[in-house]
Structure formats: C-alpha cells, structure tokens
C-alpha atoms as a PDB file:
ATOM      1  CA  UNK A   1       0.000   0.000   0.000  1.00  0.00           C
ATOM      2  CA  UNK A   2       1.390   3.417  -1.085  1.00  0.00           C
ATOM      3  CA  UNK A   3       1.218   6.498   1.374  1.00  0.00           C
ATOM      4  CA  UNK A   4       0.203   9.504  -0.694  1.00  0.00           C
ATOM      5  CA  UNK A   5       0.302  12.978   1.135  1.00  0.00           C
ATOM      6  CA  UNK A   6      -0.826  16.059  -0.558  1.00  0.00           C
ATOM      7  CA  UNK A   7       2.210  18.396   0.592  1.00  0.00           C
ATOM      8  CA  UNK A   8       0.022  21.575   0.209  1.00  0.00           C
ATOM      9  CA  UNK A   9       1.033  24.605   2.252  1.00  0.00           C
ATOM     10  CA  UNK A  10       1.790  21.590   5.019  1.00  0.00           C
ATOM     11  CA  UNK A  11       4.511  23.301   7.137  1.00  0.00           C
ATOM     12  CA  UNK A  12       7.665  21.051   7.074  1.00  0.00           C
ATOM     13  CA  UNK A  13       7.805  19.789  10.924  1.00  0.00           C
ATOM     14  CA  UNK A  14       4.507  18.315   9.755  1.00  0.00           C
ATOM     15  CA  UNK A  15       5.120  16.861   6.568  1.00  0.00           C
ATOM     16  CA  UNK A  16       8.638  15.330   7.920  1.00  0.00           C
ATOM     17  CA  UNK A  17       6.668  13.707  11.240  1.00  0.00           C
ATOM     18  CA  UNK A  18       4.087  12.091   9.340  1.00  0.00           C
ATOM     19  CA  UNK A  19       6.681  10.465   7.270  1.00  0.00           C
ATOM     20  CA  UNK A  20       9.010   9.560  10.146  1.00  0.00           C
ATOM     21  CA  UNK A  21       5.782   8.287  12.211  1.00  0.00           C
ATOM     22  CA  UNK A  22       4.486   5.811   9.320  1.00  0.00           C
ATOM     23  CA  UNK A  23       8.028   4.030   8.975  1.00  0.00           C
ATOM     24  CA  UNK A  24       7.896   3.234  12.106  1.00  0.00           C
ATOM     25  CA  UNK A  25       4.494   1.194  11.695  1.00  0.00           C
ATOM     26  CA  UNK A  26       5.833  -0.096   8.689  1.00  0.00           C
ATOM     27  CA  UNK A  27       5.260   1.754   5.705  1.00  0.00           C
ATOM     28  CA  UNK A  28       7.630   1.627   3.001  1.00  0.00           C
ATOM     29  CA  UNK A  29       6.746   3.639  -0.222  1.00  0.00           C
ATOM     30  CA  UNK A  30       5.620   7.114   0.061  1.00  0.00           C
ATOM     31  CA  UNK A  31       4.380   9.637  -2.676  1.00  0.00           C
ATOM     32  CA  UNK A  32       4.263  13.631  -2.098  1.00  0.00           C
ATOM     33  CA  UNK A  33       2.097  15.295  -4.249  1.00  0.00           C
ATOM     34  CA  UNK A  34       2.424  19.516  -4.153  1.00  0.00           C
ATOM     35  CA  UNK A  35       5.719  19.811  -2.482  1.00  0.00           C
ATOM     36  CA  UNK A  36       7.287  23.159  -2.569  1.00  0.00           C
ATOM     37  CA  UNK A  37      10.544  23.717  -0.698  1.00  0.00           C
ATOM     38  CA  UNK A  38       9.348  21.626   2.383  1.00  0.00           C
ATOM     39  CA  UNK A  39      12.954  21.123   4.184  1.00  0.00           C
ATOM     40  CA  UNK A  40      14.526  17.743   5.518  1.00  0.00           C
ATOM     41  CA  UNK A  41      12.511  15.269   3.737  1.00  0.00           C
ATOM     42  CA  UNK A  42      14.089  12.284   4.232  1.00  0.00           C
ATOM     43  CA  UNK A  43      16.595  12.895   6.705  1.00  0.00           C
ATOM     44  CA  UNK A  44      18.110  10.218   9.466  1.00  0.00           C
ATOM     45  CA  UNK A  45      15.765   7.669   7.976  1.00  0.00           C
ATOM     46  CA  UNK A  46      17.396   4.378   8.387  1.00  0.00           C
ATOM     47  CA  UNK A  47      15.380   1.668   6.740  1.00  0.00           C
ATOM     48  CA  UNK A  48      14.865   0.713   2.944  1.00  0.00           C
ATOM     49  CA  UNK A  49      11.594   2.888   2.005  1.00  0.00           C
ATOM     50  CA  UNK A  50      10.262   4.650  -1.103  1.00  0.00           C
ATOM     51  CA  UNK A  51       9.719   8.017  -1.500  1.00  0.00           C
ATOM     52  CA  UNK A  52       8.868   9.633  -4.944  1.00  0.00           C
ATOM     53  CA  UNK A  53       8.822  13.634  -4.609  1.00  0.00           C
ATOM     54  CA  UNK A  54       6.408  15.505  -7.046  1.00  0.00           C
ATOM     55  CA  UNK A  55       7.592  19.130  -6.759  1.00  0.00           C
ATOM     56  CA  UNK A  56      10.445  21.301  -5.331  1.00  0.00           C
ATOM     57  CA  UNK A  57      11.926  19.924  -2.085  1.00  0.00           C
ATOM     58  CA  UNK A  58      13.536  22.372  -0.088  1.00  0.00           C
ATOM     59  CA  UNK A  59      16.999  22.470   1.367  1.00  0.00           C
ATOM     60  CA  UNK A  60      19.091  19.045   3.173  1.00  0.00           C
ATOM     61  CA  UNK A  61      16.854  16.734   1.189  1.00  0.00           C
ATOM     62  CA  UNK A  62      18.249  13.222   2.379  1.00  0.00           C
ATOM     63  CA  UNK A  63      20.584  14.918   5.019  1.00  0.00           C
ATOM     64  CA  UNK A  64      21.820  11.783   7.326  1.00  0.00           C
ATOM     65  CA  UNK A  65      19.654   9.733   5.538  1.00  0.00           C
ATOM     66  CA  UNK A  66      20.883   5.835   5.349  1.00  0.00           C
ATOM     67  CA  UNK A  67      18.630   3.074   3.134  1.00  0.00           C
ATOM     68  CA  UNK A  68      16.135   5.241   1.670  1.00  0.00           C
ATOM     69  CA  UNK A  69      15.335   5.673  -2.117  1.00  0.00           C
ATOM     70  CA  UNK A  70      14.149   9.529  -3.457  1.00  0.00           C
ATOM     71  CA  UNK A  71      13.053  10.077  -6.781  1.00  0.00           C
ATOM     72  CA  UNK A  72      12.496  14.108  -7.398  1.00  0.00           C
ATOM     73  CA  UNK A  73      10.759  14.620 -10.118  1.00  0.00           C
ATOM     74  CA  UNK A  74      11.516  18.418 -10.550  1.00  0.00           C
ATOM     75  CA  UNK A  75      14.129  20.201  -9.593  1.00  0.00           C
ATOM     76  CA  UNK A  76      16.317  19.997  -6.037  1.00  0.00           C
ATOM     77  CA  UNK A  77      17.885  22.841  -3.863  1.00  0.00           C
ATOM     78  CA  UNK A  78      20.491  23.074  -1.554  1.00  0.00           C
ATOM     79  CA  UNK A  79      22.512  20.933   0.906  1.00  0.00           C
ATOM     80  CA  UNK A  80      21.183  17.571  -0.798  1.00  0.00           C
ATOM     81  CA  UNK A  81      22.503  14.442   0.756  1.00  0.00           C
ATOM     82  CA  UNK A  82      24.237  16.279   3.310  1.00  0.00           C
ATOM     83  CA  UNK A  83      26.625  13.685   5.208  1.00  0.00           C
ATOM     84  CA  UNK A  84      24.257  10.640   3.844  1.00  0.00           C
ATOM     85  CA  UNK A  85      25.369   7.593   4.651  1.00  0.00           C
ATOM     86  CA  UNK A  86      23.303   4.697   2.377  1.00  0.00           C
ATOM     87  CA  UNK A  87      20.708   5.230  -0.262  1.00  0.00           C
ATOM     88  CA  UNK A  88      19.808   6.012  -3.839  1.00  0.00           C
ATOM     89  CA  UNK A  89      18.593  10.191  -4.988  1.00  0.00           C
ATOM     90  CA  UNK A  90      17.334  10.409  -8.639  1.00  0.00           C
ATOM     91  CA  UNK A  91      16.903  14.255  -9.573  1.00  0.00           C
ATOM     92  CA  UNK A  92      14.915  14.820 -12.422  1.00  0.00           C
ATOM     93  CA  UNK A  93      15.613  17.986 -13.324  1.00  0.00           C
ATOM     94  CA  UNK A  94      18.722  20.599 -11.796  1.00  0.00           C
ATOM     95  CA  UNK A  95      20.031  20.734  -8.293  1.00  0.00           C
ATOM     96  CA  UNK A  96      21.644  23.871  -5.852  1.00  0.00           C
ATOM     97  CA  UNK A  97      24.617  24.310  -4.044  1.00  0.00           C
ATOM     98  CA  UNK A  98      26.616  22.289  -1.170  1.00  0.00           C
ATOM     99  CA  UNK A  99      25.628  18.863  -2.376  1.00  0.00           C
ATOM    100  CA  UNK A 100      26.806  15.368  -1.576  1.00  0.00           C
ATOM    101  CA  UNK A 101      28.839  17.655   1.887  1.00  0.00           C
ATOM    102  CA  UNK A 102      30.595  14.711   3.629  1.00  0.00           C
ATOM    103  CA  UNK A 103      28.272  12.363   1.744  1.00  0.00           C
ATOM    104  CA  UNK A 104      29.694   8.723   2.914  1.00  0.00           C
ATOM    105  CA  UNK A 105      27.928   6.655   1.275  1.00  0.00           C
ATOM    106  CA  UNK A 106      25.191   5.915  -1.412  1.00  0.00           C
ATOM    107  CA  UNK A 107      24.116   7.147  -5.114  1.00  0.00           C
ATOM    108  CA  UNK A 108      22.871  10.739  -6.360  1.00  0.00           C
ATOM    109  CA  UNK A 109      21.608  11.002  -9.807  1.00  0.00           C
ATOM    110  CA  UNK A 110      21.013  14.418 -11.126  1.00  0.00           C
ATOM    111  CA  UNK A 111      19.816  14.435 -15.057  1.00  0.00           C
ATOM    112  CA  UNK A 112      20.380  18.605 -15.385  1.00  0.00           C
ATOM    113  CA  UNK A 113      22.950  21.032 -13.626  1.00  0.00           C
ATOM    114  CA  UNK A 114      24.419  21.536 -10.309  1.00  0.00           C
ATOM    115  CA  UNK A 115      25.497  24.389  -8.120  1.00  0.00           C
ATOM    116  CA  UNK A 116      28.917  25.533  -6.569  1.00  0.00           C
ATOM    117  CA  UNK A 117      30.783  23.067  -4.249  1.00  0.00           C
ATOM    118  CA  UNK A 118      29.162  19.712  -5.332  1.00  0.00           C
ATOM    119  CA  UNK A 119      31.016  16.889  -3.657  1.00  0.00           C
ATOM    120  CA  UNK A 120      32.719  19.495  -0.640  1.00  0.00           C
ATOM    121  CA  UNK A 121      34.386  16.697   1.931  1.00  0.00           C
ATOM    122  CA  UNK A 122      32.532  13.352   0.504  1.00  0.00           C
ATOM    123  CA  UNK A 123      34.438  10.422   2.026  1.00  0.00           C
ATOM    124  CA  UNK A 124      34.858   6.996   1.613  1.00  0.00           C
ATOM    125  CA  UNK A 125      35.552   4.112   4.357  1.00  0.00           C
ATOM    126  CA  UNK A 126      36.636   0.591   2.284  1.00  0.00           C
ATOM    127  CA  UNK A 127      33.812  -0.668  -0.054  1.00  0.00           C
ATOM    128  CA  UNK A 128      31.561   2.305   0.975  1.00  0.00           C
ATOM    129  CA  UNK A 129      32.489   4.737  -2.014  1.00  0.00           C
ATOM    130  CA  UNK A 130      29.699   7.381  -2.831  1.00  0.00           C
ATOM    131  CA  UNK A 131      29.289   8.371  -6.617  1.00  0.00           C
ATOM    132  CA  UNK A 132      27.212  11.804  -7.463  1.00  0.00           C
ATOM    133  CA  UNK A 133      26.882  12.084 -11.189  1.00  0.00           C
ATOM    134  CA  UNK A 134      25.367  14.921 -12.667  1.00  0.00           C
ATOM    135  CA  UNK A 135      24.707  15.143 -16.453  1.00  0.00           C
ATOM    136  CA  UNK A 136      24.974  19.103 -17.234  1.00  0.00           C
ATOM    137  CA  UNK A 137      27.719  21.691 -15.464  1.00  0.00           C
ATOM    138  CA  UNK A 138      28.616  22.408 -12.455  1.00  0.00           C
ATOM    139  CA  UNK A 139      29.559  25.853 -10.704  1.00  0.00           C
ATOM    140  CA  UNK A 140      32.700  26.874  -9.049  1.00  0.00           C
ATOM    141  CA  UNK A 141      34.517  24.648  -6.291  1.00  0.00           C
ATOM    142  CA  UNK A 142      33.317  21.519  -8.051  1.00  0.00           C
ATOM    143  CA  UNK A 143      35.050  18.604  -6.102  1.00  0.00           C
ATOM    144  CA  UNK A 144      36.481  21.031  -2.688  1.00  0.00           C
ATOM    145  CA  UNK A 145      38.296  19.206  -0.002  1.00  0.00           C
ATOM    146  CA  UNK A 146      37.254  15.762  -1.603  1.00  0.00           C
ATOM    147  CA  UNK A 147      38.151  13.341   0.835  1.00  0.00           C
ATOM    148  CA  UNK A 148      37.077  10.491  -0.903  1.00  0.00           C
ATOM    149  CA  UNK A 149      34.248   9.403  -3.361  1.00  0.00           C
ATOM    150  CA  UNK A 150      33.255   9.414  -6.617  1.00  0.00           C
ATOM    151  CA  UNK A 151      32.482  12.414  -8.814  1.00  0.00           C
ATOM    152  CA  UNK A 152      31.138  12.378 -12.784  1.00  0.00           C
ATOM    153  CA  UNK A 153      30.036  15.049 -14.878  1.00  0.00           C
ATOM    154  CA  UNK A 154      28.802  14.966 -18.310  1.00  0.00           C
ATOM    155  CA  UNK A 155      28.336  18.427 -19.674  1.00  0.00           C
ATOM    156  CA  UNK A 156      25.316  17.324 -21.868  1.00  0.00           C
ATOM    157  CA  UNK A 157      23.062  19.571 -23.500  1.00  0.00           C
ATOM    158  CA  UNK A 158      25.245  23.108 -22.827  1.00  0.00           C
ATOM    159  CA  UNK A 159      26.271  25.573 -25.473  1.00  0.00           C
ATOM    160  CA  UNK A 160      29.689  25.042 -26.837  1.00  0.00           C
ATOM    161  CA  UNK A 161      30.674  28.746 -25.093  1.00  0.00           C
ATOM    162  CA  UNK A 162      29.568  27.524 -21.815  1.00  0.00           C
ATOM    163  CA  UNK A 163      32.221  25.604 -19.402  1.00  0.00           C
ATOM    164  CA  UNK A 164      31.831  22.248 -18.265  1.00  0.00           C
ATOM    165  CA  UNK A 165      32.550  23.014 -14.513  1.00  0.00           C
ATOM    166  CA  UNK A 166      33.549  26.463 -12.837  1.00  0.00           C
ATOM    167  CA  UNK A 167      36.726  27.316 -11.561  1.00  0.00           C
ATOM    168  CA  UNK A 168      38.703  26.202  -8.459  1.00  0.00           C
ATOM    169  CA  UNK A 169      37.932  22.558  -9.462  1.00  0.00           C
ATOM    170  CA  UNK A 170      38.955  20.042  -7.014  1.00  0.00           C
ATOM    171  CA  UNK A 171      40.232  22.648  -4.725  1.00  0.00           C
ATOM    172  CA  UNK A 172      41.717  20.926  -1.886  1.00  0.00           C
ATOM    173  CA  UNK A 173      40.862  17.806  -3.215  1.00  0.00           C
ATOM    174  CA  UNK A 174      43.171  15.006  -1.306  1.00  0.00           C
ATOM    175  CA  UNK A 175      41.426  11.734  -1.802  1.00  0.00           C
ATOM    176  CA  UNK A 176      38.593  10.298  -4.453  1.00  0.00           C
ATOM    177  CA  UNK A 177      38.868  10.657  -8.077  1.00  0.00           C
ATOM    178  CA  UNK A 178      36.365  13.492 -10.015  1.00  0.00           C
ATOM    179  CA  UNK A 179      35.944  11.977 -13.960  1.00  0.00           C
ATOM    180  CA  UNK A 180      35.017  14.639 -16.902  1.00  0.00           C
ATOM    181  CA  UNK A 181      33.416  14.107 -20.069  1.00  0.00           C
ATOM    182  CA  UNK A 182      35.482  16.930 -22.325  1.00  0.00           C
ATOM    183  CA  UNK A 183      38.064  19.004 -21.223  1.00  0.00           C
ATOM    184  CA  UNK A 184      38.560  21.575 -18.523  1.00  0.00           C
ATOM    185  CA  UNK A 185      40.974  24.694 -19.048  1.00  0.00           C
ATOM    186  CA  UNK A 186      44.164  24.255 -16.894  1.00  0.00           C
ATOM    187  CA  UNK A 187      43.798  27.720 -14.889  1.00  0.00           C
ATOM    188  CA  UNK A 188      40.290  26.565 -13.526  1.00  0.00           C
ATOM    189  CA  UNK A 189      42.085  23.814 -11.717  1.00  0.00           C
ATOM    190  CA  UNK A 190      42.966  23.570  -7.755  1.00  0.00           C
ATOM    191  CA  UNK A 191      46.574  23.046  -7.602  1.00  0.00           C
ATOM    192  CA  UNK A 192      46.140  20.056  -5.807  1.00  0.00           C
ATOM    193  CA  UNK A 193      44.779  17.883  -9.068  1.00  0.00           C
ATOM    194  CA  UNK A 194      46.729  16.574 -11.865  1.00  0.00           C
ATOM    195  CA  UNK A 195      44.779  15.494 -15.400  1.00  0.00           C
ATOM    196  CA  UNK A 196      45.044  11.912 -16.032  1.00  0.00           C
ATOM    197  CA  UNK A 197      43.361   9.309 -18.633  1.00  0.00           C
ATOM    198  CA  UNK A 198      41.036   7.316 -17.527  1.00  0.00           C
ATOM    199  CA  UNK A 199      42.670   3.250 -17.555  1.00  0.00           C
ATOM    200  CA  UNK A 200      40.883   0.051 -17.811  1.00  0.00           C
ATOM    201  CA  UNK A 201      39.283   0.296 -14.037  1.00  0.00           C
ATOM    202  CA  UNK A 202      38.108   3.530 -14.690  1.00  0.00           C
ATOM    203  CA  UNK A 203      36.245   2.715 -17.692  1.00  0.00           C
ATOM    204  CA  UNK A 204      34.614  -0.127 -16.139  1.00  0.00           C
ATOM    205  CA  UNK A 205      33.657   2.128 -13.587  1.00  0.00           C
ATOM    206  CA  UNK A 206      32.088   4.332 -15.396  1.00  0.00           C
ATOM    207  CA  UNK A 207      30.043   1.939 -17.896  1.00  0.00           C
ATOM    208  CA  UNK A 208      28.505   0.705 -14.521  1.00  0.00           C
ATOM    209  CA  UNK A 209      27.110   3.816 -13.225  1.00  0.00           C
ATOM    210  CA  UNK A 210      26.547   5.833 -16.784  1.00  0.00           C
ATOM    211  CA  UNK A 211      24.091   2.569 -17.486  1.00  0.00           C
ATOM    212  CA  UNK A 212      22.518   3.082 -14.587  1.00  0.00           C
ATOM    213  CA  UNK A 213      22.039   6.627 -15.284  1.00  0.00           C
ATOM    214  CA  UNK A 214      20.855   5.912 -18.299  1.00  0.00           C
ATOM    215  CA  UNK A 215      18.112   3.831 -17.035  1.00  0.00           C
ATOM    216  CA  UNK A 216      16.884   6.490 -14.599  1.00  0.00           C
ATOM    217  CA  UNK A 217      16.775   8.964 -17.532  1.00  0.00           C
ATOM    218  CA  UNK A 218      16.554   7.240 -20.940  1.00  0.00           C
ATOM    219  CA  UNK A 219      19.320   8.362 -22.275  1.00  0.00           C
ATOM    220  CA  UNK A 220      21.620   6.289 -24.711  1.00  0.00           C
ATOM    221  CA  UNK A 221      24.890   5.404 -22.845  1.00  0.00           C
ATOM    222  CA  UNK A 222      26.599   4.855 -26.113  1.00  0.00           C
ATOM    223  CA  UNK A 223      26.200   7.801 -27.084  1.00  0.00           C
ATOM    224  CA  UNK A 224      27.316   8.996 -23.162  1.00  0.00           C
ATOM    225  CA  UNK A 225      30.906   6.957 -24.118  1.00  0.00           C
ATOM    226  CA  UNK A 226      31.422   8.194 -27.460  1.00  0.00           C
ATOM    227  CA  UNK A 227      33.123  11.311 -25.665  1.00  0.00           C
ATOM    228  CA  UNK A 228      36.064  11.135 -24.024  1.00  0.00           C
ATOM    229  CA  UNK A 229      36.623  11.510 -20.258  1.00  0.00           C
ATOM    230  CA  UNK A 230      39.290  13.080 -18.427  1.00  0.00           C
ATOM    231  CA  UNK A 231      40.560  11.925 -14.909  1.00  0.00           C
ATOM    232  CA  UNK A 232      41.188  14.158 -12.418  1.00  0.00           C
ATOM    233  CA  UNK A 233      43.310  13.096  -9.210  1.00  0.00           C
ATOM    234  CA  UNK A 234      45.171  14.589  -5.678  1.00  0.00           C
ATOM    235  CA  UNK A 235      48.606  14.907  -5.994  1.00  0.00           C
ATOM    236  CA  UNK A 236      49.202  14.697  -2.673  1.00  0.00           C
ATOM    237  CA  UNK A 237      46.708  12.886   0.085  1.00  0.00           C
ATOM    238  CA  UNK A 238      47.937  15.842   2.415  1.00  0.00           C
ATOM    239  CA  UNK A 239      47.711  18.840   0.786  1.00  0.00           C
ATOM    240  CA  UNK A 240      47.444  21.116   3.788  1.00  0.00           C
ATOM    241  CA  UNK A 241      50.130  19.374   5.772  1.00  0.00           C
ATOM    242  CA  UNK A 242      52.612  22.076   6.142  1.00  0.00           C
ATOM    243  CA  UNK A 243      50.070  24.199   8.101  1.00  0.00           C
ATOM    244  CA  UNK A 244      50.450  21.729  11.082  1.00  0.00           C
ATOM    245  CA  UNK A 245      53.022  20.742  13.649  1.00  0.00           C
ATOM    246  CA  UNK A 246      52.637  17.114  13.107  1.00  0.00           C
END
C-alpha cells in the first residue's frame, strides 16, 4: 500500500513527522504530491523505504539519511545528501549548491545542472564509495576538499561557449577521483589535481554507473561513451600538511 500525502502549504515539521511516524508502523513507499521547498525530507531515515517527490523539495533533502530511495521529479535545492550515509537520490531535473557535503555513502543522480561546491568533503571508508553524477555543469569549487568518493560530470546539452565546470575545481581535493566528459581549461584547476586518462578500471567504472544513469533517464549510454573523459586526481593525500606541527 502506497502512502500519498498532498504536501500543500503543510509546514515542514509536519510533513517530515508524518513520514518519520508511518516508517515506524511499517510503511515503506511514500508519494508527495504539491511539495514546494518543504525542508529535511528524508533525513536520518534508516530503513529501505520509497519516497517519490512531485515538486520542489527544499533544502538538506536526504541529510543523514541511510537506506532510503528519493526520486524528485523536478528540480532539487540546496545541501542535498548532506553527510548521507546509504541510499539512492534520482533528480529529475537541476540541483543547488553544497551537495553530496561529507556524503559517505550511497548514489545521487542528477539528469540537469548543479550548483557551486558539489562533492565538498565526501568520504569513503573501504567498499563504501559514494558516486554523485550529474549530467549538465557544475559551478565553481566543483570537487572542494574531496576526501574520498566518486564524482562524474557529463556536460550534456550546454552551449559550446559555456564551461563544463567552474573554476577552483577540485580545490583541496586530497582523496577520491572526479571523472570529466570533455576538457577543462588548466587555470580553472585547484593546484592540488593533476589530469590523467582514464585506464581500464576507470572505464569499467564508469560503464557501470553511466548505465545506470541511463536507465533512470533514458538516455543512450553509447552515445554517453562516445566522448572522451578526463581523470582528475590529488597529488598529494595531504595537501594542507605544512600548516600543522605534526
């Protein structure tokens, strides 16, 4: 049975406790009609439920969130996924700023364009590597103080006068790997990342999560591969280390 709640003018401390009371007696697939920049939906759930979003959620969509699946289907604001630790976010449409900060874990899909400092501190711990993969540009700071994780942007649909990503790219950046479909001018680049090809790994990487992405948005992921991608790495896994002591 499907929970549908029409989001209507419903203040968010509302709308977030009705959810959060109803997985608790079980439910596990939720639709929100009429949303319009209700905050937190999803956040510090921690079992595998449902939740399709019809309208604009508002900021920390998914923020601590661990099992859940959110499909937006419109655009996204800011501070999505914010330290999220397990789950799957398909975007429909664009997204703000500040998203995937210190995501751990999990999968964000966005199918349009992102905002400045996408990816700021994700991590990784052993298998637990999140991937954010966003299929138009991205603003400045795309990739700051990467710890870990997965980045991937595709640069579809844009103008050919209009950059991929903004500048300071992988500012910081001392762990994870940030992949690039086209090229990025060298003087938009954090001096902490060196341009590399992707190898044999990589491209089995990607071919993975581009045909998922594909799926979620019915796009061709031949036609995704038939562009080149550049590989964009830390050169050192301390970058900052000779403002310490120790």
């Amino acid at each position: 049975m499907v929970m549908k709640i029409d989001c209507k003018r419903m203040y968010y401390r509302k709308l977030n406790s009705m959810i959060r009371d109803a997985v608790k007696e079980g439910e596990t697939e939720f639709i929100l009609d009429n949303v319009n920049g209700q905050r937190y939906i999803g956040n510090g759930i921690n079992k595998k439920v449902s939740i399709t979003i019809n309208g604009v959620p508002g900021n920390d969509l998914a923020m601590f969130m661990n099992g859940p699946d959110l499909v937006i289907n419109a655009n996204a604001q800011d501070g999505v996924a914010n330290t999220m630790n397990a789950g799957e976010i398909i975007i429909h449409g664009s997204a703000g700023d500040v998203l995937g900060y210190g995501m751990r874990g999990g999968k964000m899909y966005i199918k349009g364009n992102v905002g400045y400092r996408t990816g700021i501190h994700m991590k990784q711990y052993k298998k637990q590597i999140p991937v954010i993969i966003a299929g138009g540009t991205a603003g400045d700071f795309f990739g700051e103080y990467m710890a870990g994780g997965v980045l991937v942007l595709l640069g579809l649909d844009r103008d050919e006068n209009t950059p991929i990503a903004g500048n300071y790219l992988g500012t910081g950046m001392h762990g994870g790997v940030i992949y690039i479909r086209g090229e990025v001018e060298e003087y938009t680049l954090g001096k902490e990342v060196s341009v590399l090809d992707p190898d044999a790994k990589d491209e089995k990487f990607l071919k993975k999560h581009l045909s998922e992405y594909c799926k979620h948005f019915g796009l061709d992921l031949d036609e995704l591969l038939s562009k080149p991608f550049i590989k964009l790495l830390p050169v050192s896994s301390r970058p900052y280390g000779n403002m310490y002591a120790y």
